[in-house]
PDB file of N, CA and C in Angstrom:
ATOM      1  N   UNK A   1     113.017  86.621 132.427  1.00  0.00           N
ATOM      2  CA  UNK A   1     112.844  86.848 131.009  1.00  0.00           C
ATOM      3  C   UNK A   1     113.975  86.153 130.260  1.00  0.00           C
ATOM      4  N   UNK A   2     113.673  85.389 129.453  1.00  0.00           N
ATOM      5  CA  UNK A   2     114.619  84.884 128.346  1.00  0.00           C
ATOM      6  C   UNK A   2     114.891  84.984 127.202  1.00  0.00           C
ATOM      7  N   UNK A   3     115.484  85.507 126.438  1.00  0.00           N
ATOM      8  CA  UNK A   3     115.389  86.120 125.048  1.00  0.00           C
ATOM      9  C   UNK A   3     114.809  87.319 124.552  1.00  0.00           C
ATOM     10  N   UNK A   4     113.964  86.989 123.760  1.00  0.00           N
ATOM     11  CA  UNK A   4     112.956  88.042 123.313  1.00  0.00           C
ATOM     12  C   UNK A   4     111.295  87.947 124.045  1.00  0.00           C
ATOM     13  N   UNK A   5     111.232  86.576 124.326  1.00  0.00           N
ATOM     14  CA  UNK A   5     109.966  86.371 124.944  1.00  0.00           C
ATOM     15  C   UNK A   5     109.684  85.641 126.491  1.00  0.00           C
ATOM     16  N   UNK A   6     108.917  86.789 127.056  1.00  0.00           N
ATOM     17  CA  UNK A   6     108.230  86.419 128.905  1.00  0.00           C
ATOM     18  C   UNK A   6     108.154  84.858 129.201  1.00  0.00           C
ATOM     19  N   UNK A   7     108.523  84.608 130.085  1.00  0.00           N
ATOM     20  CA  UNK A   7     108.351  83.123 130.610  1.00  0.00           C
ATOM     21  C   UNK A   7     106.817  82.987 131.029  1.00  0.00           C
ATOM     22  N   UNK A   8     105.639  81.932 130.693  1.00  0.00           N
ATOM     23  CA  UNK A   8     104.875  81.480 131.267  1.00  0.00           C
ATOM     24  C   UNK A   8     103.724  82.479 130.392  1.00  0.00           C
ATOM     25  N   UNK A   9     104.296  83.014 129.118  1.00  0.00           N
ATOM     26  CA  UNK A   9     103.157  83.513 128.635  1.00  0.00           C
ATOM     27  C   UNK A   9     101.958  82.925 127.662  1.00  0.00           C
ATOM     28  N   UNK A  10     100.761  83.376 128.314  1.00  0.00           N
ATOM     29  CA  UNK A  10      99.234  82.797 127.618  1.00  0.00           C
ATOM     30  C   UNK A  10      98.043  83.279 127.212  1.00  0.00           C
ATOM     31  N   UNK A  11      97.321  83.361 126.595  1.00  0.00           N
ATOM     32  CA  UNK A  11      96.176  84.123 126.429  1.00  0.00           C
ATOM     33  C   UNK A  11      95.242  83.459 125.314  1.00  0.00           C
ATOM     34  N   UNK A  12      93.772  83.591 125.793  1.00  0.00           N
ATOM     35  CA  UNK A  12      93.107  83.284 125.079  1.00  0.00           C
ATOM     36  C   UNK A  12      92.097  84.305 124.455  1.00  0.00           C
ATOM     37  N   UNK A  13      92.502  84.377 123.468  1.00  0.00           N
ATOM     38  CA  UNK A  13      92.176  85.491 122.101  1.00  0.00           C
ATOM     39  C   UNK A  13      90.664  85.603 121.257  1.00  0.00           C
ATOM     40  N   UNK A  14      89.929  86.301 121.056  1.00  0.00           N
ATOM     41  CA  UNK A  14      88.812  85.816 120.102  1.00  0.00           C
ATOM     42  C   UNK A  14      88.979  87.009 119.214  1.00  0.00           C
ATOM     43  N   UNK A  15      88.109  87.339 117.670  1.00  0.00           N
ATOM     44  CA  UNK A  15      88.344  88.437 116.581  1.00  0.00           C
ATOM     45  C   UNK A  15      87.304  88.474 116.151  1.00  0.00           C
ATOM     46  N   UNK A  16      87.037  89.730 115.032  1.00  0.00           N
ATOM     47  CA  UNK A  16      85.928  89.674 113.672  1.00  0.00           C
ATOM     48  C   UNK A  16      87.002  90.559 112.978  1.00  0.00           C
ATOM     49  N   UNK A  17      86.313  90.139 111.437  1.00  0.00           N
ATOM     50  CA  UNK A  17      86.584  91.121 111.030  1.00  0.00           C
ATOM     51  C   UNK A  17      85.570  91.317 109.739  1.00  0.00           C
ATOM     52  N   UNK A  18      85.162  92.489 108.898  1.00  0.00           N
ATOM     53  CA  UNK A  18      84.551  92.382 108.363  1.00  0.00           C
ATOM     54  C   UNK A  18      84.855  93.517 107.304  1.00  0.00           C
ATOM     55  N   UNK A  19      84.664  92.968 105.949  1.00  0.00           N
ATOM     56  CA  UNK A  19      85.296  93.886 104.461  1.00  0.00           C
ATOM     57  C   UNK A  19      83.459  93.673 104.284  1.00  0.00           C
ATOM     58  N   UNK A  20      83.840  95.423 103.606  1.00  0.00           N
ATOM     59  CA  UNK A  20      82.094  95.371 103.037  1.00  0.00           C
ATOM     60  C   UNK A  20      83.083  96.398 101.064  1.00  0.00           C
ATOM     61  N   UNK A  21      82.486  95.690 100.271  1.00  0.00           N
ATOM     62  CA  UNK A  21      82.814  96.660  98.643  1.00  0.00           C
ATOM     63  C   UNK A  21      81.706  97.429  98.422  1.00  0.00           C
ATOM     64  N   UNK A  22      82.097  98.683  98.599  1.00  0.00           N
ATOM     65  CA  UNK A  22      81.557  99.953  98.230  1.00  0.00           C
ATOM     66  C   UNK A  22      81.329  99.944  96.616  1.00  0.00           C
ATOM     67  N   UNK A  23      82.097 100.022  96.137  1.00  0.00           N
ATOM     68  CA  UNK A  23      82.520 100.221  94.785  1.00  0.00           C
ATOM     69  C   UNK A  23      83.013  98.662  94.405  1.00  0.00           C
ATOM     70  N   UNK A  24      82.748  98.457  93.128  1.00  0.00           N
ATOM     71  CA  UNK A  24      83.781  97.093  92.685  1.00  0.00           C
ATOM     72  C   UNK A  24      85.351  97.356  92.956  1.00  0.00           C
ATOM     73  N   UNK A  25      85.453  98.669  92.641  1.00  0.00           N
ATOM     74  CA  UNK A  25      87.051  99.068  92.952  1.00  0.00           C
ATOM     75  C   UNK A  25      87.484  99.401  94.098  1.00  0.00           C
ATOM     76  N   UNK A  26      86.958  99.333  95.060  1.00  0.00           N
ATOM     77  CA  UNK A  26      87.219 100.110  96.255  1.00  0.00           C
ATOM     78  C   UNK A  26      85.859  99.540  98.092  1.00  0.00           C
ATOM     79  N   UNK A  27      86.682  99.386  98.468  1.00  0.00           N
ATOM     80  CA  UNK A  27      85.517  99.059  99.873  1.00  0.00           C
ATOM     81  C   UNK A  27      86.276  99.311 101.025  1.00  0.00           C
ATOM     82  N   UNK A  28      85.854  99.066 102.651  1.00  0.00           N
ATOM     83  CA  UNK A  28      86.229  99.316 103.475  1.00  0.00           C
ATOM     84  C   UNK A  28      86.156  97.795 104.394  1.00  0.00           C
ATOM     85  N   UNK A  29      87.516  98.249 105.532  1.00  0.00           N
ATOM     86  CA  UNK A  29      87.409  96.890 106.343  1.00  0.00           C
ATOM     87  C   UNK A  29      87.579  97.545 107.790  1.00  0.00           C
ATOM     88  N   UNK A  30      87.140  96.284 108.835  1.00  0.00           N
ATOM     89  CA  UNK A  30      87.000  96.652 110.312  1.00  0.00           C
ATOM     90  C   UNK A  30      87.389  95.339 111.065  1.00  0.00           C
ATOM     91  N   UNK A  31      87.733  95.739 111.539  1.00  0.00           N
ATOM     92  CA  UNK A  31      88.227  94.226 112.651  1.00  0.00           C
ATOM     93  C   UNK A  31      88.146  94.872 114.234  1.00  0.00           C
ATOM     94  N   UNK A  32      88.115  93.794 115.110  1.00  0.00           N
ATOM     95  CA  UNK A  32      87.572  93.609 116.257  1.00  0.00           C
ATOM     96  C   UNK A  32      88.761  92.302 116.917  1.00  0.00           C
ATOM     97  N   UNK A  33      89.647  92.504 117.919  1.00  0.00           N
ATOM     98  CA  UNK A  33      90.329  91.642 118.378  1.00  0.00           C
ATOM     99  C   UNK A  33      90.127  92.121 120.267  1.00  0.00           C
ATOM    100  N   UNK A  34      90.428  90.852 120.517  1.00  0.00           N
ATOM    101  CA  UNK A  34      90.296  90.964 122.200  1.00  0.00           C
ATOM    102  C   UNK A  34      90.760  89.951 122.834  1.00  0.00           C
ATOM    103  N   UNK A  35      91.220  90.005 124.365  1.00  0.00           N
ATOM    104  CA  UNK A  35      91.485  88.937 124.710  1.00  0.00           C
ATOM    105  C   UNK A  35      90.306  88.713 125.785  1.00  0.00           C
ATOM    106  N   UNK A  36      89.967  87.521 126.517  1.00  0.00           N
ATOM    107  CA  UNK A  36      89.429  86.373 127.228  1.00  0.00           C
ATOM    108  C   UNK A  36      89.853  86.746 128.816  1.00  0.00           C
ATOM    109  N   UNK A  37      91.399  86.327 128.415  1.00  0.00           N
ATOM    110  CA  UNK A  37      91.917  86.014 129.823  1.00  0.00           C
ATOM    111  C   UNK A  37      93.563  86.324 129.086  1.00  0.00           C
ATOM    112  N   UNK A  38      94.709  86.221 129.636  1.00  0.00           N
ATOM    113  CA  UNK A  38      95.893  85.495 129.783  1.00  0.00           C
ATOM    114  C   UNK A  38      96.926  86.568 130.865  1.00  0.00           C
ATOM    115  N   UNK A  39      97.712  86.045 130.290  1.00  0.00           N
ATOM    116  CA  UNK A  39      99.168  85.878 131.623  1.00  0.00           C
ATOM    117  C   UNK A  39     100.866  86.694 130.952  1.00  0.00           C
ATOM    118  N   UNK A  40     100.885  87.567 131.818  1.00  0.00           N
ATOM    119  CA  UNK A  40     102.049  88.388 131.134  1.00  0.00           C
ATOM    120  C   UNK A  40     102.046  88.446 129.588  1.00  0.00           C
ATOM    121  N   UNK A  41     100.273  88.893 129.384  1.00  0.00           N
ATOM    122  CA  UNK A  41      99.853  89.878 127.981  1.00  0.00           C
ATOM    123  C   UNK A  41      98.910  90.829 128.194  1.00  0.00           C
ATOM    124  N   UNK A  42      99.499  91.867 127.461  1.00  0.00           N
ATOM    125  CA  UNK A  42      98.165  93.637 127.999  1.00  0.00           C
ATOM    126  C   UNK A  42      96.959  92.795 127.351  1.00  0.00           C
ATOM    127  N   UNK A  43      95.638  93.027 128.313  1.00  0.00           N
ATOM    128  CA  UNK A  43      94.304  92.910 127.939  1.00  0.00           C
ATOM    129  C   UNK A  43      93.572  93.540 127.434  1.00  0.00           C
ATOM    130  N   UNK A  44      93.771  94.236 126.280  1.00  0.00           N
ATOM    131  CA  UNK A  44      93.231  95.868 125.480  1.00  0.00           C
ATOM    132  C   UNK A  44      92.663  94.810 124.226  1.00  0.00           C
ATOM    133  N   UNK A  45      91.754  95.442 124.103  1.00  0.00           N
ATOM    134  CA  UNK A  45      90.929  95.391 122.837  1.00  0.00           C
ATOM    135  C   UNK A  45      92.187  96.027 121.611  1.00  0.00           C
ATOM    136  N   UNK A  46      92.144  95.698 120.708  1.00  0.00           N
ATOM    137  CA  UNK A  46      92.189  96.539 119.297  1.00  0.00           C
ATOM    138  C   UNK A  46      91.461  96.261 118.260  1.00  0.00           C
ATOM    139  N   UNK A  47      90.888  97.760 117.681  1.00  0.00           N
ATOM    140  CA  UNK A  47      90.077  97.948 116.781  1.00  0.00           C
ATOM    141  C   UNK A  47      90.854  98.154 115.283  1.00  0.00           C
ATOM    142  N   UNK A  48      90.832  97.986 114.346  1.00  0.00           N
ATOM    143  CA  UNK A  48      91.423  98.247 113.257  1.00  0.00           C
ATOM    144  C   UNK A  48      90.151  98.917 111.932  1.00  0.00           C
ATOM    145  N   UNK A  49      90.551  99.702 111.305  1.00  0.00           N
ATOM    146  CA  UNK A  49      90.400 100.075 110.164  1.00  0.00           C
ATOM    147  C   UNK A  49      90.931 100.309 108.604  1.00  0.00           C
ATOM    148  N   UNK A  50      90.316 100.398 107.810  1.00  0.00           N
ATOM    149  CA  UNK A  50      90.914  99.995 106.848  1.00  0.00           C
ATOM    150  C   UNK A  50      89.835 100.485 104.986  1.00  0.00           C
ATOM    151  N   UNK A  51      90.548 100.811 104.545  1.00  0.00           N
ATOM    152  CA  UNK A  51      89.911 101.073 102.824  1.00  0.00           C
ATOM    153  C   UNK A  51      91.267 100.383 102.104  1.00  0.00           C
ATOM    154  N   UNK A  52      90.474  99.697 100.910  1.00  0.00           N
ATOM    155  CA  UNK A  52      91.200  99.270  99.816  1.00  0.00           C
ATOM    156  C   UNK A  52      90.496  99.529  98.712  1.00  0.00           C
ATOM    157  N   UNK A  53      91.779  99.591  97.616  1.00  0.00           N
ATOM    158  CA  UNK A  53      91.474  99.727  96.163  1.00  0.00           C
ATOM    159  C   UNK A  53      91.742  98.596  95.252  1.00  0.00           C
ATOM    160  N   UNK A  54      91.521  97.856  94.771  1.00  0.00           N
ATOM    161  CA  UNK A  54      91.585  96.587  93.569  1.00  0.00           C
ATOM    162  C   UNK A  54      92.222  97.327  92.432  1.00  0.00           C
ATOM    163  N   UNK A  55      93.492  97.057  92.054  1.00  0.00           N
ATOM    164  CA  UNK A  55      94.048  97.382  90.218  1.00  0.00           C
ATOM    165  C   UNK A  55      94.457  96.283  89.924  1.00  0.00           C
TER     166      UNK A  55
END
């Protein structure tokens, strides 16, 4: 290990994500991340969620 970051690290990544507006003022978001494959990186999905407001 050198520094802050693993020697020989790789991964190939794919995503979505998707905002839908409920309201003009207000909607919700979702995302979708994953990896493929790689090399000294955890292989876990993460899901994200999310609401926003527009002022």
């Amino acid at each position: 290990m050198t520094s802050l970051y693993v020697n020989d690290q790789e991964y190939v990544a794919f995503g979505m994500k998707a905002i839908s507006e409920i309201t003009p003022n207000f909607g919700l978001l979702f995302g979708y991340a994953g990896a493929l494959s790689g090399n000294n990186v955890p292989k876990r999905e993460v899901l994200r969620f999310g609401i926003f407001q527009k002022f």
